[in-house]
Structures are given as structure tokens and as C-alpha cells.
N, C-alpha and C. Protein backbone atom coordinates (compact mmCIF):
# COMPACT_ATOMS: atom_id res chain seq x y z
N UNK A 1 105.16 55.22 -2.30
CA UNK A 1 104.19 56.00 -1.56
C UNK A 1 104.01 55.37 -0.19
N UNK A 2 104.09 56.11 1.41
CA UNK A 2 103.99 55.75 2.21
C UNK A 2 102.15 55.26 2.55
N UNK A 3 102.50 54.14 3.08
CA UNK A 3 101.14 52.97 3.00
C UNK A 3 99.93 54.13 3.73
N UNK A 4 100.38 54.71 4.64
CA UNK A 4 99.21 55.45 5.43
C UNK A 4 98.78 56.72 4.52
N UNK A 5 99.62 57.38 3.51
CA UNK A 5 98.65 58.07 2.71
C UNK A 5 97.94 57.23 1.92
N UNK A 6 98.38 55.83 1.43
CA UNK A 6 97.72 55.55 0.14
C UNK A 6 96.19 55.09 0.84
N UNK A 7 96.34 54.35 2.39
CA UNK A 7 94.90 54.28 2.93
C UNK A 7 93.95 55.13 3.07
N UNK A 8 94.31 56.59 2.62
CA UNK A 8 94.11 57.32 3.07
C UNK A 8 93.13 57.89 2.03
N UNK A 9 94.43 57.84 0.80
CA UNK A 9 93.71 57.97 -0.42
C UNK A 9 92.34 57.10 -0.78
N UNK A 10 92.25 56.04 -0.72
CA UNK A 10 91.46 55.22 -0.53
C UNK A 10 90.17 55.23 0.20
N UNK A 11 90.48 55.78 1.36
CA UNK A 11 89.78 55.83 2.39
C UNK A 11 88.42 57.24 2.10
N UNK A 12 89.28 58.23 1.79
CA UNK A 12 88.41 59.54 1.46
C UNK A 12 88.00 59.47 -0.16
N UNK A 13 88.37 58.31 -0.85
CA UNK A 13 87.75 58.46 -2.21
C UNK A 13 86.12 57.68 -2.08
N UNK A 14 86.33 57.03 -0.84
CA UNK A 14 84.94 55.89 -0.90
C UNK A 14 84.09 56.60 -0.39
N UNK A 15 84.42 57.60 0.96
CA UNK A 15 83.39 58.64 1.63
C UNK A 15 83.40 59.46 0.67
N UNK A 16 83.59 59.89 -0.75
CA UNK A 16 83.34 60.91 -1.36
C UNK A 16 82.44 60.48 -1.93
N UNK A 17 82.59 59.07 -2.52
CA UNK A 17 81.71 58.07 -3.78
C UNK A 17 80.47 58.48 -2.64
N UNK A 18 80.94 57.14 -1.95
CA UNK A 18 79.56 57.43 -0.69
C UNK A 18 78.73 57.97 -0.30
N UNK A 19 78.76 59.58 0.31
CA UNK A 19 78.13 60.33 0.14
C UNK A 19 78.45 61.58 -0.55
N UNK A 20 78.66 61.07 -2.19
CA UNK A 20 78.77 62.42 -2.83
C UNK A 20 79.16 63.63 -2.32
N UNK A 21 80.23 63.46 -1.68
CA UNK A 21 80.84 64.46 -0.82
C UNK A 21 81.50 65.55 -1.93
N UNK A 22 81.64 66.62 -1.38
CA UNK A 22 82.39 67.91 -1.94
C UNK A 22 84.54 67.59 -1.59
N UNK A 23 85.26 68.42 -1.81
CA UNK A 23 86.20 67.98 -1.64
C UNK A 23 86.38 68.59 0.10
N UNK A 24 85.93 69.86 -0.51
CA UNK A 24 85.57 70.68 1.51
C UNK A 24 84.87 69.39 2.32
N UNK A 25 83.91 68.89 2.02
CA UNK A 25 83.56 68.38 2.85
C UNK A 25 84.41 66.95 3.05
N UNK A 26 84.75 66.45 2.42
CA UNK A 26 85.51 65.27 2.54
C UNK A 26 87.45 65.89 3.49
N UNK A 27 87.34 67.19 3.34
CA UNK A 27 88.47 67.49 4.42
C UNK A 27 88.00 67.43 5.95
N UNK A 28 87.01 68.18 5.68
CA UNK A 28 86.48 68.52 7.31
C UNK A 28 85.91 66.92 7.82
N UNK A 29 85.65 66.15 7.57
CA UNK A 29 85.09 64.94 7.86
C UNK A 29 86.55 63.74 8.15
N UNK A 30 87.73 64.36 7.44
CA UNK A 30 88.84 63.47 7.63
C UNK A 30 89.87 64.31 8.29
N UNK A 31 89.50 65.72 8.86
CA UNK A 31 90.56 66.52 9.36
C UNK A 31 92.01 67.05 8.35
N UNK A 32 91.79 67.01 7.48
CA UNK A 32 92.65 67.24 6.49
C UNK A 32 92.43 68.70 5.58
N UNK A 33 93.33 69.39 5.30
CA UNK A 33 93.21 70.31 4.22
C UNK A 33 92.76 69.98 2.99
N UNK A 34 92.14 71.36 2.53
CA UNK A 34 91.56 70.30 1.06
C UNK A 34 92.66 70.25 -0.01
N UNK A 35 93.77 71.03 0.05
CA UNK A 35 95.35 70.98 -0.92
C UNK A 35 94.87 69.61 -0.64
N UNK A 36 95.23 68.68 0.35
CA UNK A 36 95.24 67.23 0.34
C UNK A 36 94.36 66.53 -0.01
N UNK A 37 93.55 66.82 0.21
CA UNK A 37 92.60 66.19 -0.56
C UNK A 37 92.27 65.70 -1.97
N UNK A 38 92.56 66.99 -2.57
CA UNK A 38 92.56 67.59 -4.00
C UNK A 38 93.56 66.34 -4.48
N UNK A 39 94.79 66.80 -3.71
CA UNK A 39 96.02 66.01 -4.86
C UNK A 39 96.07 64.49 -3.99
N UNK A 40 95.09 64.13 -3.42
CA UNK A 40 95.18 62.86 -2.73
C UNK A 40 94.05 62.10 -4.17
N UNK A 41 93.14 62.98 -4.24
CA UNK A 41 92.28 62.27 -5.27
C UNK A 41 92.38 62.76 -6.73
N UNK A 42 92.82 63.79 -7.37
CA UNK A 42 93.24 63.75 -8.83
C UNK A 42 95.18 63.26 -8.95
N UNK A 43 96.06 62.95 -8.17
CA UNK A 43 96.90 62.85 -8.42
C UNK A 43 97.36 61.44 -8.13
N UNK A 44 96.98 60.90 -6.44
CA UNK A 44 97.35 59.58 -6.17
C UNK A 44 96.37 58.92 -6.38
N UNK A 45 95.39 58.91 -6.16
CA UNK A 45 94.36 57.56 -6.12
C UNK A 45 94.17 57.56 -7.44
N UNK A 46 93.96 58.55 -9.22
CA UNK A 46 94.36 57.13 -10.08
C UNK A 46 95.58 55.97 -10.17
N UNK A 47 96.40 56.58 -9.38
CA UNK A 47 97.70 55.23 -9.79
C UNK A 47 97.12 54.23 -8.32
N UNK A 48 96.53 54.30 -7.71
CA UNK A 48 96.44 53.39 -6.22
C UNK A 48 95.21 52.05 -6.94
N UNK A 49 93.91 52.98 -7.38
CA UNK A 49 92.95 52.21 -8.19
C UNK A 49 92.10 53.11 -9.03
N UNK A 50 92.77 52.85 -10.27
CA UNK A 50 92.43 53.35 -10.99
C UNK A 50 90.77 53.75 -11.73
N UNK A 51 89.78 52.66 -11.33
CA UNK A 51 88.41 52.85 -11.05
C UNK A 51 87.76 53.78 -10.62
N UNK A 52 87.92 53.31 -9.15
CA UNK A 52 87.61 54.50 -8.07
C UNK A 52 88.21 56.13 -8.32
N UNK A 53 89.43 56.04 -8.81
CA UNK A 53 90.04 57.22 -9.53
C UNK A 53 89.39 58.02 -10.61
N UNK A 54 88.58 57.02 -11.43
CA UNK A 54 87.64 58.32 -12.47
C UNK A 54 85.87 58.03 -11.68
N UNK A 55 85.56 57.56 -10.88
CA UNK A 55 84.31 58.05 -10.23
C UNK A 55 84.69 59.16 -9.98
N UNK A 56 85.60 59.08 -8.91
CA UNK A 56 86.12 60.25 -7.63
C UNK A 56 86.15 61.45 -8.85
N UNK A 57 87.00 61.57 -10.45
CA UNK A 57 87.03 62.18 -10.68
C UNK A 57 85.61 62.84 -11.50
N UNK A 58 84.89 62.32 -11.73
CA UNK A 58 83.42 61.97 -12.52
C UNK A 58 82.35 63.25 -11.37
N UNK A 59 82.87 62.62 -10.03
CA UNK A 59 81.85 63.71 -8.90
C UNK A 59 82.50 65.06 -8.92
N UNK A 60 83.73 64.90 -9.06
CA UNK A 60 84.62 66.13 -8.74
C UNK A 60 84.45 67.10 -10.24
N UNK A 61 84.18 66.70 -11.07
CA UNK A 61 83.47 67.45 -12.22
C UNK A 61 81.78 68.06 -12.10
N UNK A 62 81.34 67.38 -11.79
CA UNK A 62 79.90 67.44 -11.53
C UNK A 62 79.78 68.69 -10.45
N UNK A 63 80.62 68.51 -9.28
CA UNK A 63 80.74 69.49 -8.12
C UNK A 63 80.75 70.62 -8.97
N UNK A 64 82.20 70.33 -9.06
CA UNK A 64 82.67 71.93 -10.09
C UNK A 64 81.36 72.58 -10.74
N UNK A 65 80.81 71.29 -11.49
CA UNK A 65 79.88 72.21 -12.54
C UNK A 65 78.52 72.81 -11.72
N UNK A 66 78.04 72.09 -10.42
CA UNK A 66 76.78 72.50 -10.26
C UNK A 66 77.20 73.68 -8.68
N UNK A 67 78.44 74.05 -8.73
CA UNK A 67 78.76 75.11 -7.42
C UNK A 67 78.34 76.35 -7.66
N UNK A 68 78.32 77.26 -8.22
CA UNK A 68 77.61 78.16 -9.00
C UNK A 68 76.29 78.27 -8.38
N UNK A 69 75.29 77.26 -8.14
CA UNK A 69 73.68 77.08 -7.78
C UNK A 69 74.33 76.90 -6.49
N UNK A 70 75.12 75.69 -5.64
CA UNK A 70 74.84 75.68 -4.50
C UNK A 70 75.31 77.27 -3.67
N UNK A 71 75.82 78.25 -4.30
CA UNK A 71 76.76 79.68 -3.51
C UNK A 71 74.71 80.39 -3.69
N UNK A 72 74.50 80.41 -5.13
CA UNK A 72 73.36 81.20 -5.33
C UNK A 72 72.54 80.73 -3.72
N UNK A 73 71.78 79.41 -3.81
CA UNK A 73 71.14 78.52 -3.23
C UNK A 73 71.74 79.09 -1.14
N UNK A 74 72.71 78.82 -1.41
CA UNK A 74 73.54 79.70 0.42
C UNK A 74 72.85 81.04 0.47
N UNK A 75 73.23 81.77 -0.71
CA UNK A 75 72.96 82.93 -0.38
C UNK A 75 71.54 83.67 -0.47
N UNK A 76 70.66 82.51 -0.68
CA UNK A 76 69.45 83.09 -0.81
C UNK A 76 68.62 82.79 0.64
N UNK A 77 69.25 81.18 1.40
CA UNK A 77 68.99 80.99 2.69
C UNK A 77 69.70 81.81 3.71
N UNK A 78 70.39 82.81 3.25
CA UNK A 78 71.34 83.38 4.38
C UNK A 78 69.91 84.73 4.35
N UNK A 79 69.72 85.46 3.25
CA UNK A 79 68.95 86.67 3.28
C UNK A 79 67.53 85.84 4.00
N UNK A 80 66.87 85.13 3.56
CA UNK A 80 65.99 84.29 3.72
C UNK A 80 65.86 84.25 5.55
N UNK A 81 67.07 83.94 6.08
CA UNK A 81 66.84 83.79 7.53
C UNK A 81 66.98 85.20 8.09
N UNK A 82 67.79 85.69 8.04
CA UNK A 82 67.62 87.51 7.94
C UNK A 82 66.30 88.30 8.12
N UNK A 83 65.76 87.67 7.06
CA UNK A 83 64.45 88.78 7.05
C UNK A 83 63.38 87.87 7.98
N UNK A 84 63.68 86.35 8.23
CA UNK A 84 62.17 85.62 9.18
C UNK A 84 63.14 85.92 10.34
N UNK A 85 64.23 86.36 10.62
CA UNK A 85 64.67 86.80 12.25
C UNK A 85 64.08 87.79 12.52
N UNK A 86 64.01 88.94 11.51
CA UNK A 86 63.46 90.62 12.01
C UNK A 86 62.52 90.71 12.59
């Protein structure tokens, strides 16, 4: 594995730990697609460190499970600002 992805891997698994980042958000914050992201943290970073590899994967479950509320939660501040603009 070339050294600058595996820093890389590394690098966006700690800003995820860190601030409980989404995988979207951990692209836009490192300029990266989230394809890369995705297979930067369920595919390379368990073989890089394997630790950090089931946190990263531990949040990335949790995301999954609580996205559902955060779309509801968007879309209730989107109508929400809508109607205090009128």
C-alpha cells in the first residue's frame, strides 16, 4: 500500500473518532470522495491498525443507524425556516 494513502487512512480515521464525524463529512473536510473514504476506512485501515479500525467501524454503524432522525430532523428545519421567512 502506497505510504500516502495509508497516512491518509489514518489520518481521516482519527478526525472521524474525533469528532464523530459522518463519512460525508469526513470527505468534505479532507477533500476526498466519500467511495474513498468508505473503502479507506472499512477496507484499509483494519489491516493499517486494527483498533482504530473497529472504533471507526463502531461510529460508522451508529451513523447508519441514527440517519433516518438526522434526514427527519433536516427536514423539519428546512419547513421550519420556510414558514419564519414568510
Amino acid at each position: 500500500m502506497d505510504e500516502s494513502i495509508r497516512l491518509r487512512c489514518l489520518a481521516v480515521g482519527q478526525y472521524m473518532i474525533r469528532h464523530s464525524a459522518t463519512v460525508r463529512r469526513a470527505a468534505d473536510a479532507f477533500g476526498i470522495s466519500k467511495s474513498s473514504v468508505h473503502k479507506d476506512m472499512c477496507d484499509r485501515l483494519p489491516l493499517i491498525d486494527p483498533a482504530m479500525g473497529r472504533q471507526v467501524a463502531a461510529l460508522m454503524r451508529y451513523n447508519k443507524a441514527v440517519r433516518h432522525l438526522r434526514g427527519g430532523a433536516a427536514t423539519r428545519r428546512l419547513y421550519r425556516e420556510r414558514r419564519n421567512s414568510q
